[in-house]
N, C-alpha and C. Protein backbone atom coordinates (compact mmCIF):
# COMPACT_ATOMS: atom_id res chain seq x y z
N UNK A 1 7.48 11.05 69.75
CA UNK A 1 8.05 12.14 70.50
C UNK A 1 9.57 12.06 70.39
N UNK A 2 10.06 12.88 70.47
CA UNK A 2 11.77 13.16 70.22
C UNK A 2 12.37 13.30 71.64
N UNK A 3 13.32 12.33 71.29
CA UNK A 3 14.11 12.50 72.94
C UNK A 3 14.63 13.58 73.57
N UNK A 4 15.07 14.67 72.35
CA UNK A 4 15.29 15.72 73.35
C UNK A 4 13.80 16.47 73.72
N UNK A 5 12.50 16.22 73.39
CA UNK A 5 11.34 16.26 74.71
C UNK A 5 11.50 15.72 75.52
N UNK A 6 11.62 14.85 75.27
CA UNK A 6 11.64 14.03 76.82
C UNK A 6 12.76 13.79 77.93
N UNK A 7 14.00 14.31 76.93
CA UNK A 7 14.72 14.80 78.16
C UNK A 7 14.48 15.60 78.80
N UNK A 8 13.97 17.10 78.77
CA UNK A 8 12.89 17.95 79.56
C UNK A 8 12.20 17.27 80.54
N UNK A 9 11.39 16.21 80.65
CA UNK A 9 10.91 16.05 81.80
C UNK A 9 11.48 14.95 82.94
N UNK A 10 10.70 15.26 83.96
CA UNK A 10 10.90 14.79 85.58
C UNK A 10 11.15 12.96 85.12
N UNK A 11 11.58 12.23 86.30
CA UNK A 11 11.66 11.13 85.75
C UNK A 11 9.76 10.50 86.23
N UNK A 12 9.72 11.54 86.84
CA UNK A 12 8.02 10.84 87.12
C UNK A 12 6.86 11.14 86.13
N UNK A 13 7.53 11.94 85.66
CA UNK A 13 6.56 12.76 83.66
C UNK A 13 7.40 11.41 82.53
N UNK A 14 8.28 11.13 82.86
CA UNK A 14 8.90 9.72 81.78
C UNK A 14 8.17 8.25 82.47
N UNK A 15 8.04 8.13 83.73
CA UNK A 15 7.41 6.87 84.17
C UNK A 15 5.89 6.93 83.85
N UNK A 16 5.14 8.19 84.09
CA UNK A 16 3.97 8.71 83.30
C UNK A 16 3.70 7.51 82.04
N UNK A 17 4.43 8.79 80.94
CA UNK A 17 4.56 8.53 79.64
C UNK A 17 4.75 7.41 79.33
N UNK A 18 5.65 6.55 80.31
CA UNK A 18 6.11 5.24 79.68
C UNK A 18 4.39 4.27 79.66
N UNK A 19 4.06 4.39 80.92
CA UNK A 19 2.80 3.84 81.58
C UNK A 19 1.80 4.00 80.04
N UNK A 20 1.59 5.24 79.73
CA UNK A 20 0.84 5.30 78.23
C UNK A 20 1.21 4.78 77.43
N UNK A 21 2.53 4.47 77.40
CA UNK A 21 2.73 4.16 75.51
C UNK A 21 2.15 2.76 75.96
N UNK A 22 2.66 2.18 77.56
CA UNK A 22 2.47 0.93 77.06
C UNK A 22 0.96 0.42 77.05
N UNK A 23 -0.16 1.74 77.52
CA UNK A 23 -1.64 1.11 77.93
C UNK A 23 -1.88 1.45 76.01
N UNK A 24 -0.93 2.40 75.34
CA UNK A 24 -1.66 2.51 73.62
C UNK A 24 -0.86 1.51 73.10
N UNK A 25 -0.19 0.77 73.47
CA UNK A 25 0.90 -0.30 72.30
C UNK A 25 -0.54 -1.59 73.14
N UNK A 26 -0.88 -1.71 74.08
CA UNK A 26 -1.89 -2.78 74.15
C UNK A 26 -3.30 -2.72 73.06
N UNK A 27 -3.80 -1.19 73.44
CA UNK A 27 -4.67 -0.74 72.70
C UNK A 27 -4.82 -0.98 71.16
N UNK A 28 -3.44 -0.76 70.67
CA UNK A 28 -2.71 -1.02 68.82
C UNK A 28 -2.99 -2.31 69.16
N UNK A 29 -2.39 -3.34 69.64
CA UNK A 29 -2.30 -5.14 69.26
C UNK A 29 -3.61 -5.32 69.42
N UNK A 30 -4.66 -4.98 69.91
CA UNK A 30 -5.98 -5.41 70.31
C UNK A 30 -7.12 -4.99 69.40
N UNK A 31 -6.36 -4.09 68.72
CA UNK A 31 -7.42 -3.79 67.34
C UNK A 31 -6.57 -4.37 66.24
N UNK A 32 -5.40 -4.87 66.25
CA UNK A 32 -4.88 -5.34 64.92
C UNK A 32 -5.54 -6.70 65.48
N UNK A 33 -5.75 -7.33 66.37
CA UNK A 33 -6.17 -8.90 66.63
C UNK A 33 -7.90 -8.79 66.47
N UNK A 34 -8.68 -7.61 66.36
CA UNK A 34 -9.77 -7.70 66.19
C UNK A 34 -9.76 -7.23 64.85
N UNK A 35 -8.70 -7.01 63.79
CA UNK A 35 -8.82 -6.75 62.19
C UNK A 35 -9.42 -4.82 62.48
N UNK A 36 -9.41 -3.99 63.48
CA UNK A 36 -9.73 -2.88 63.26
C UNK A 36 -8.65 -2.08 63.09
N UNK A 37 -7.60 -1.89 63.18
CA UNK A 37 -6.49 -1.46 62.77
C UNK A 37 -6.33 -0.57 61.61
N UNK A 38 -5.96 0.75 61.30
CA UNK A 38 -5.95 1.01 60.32
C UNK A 38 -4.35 1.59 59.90
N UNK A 39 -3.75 1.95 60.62
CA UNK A 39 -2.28 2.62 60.71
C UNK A 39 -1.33 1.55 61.12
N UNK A 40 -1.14 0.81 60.68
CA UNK A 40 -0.07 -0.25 61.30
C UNK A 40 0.79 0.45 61.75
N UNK A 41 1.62 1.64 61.24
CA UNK A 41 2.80 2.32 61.26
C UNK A 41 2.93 2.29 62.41
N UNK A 42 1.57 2.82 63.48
CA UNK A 42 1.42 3.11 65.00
C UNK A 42 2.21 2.71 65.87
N UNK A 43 2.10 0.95 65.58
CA UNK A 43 2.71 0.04 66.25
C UNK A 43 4.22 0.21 66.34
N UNK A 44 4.35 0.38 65.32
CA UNK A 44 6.60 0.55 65.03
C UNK A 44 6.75 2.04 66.27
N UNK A 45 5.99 3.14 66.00
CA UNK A 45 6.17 4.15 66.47
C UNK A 45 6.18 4.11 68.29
N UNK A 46 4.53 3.39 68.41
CA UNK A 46 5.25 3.53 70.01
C UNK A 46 5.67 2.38 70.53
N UNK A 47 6.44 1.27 69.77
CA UNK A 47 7.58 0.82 69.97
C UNK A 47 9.36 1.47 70.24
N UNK A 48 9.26 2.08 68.81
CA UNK A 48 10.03 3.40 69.74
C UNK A 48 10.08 4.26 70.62
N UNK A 49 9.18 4.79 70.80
CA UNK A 49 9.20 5.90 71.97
C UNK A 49 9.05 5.21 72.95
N UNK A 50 8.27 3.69 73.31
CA UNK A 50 8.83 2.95 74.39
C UNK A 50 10.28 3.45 74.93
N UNK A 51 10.89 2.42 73.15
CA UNK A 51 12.17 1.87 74.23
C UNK A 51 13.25 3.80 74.33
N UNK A 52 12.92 4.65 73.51
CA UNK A 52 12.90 6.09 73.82
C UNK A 52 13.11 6.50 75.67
N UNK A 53 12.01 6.21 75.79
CA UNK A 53 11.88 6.23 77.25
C UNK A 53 12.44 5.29 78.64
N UNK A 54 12.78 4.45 78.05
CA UNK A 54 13.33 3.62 78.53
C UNK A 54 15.00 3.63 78.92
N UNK A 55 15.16 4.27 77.82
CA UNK A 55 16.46 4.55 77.26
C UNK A 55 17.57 5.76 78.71
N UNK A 56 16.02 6.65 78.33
CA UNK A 56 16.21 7.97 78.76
C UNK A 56 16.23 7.76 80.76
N UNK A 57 15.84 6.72 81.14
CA UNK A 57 15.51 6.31 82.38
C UNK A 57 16.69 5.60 82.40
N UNK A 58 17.15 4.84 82.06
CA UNK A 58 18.84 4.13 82.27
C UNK A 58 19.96 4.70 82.32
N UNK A 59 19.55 5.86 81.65
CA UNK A 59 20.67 7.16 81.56
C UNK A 59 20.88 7.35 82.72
N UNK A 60 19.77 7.92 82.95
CA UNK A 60 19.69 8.35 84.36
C UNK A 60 20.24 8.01 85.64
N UNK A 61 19.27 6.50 85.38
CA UNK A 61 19.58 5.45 86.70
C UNK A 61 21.35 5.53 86.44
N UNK A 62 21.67 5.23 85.49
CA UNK A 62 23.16 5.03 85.60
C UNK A 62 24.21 5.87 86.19
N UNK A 63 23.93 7.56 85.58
CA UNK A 63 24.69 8.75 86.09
C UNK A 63 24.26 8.88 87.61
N UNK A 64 23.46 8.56 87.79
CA UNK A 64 22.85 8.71 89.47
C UNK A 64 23.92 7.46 90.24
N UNK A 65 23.81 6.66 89.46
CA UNK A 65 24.55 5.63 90.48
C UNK A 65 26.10 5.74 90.49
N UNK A 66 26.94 6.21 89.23
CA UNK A 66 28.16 6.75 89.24
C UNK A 66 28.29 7.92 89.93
N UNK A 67 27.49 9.13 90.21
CA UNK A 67 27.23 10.33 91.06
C UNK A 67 27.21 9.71 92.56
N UNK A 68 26.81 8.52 92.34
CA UNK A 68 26.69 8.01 94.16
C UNK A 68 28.27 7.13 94.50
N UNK A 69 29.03 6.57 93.78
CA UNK A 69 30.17 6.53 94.06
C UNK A 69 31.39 7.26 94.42
């Protein structure tokens, strides 16, 4: 997903999302450790959009907390 999607949403549609990538980045390691794996690529990908989201939530937290000074 591309960050400017996800700048579009609520920070509770990014805590969402984050919650998924990380229940499918378990899902990816648990079939590469059972050899079912077929897309390795997967893994790199929602490694990014993790830290994507992550990213996009620090932003936040940060301008919110300079907005509160």
């Amino acid at each position: 997903m591309k960050a400017s999607q996800l700048r579009t949403l609520d920070n509770a549609a990014l805590q969402k999302q984050l919650d998924d990538l990380y229940q499918e980045l378990f899902n990816l390691r648990f079939q590469r450790a059972a050899k079912q794996l077929t897309n390795f690529n997967r893994l790199t990908e929602v490694k990014r959009d993790i830290a994507r989201v992550k990213t996009i939530l620090r932003e936040r937290q940060l301008a919110q907390e300079r907005g509160a000074q």
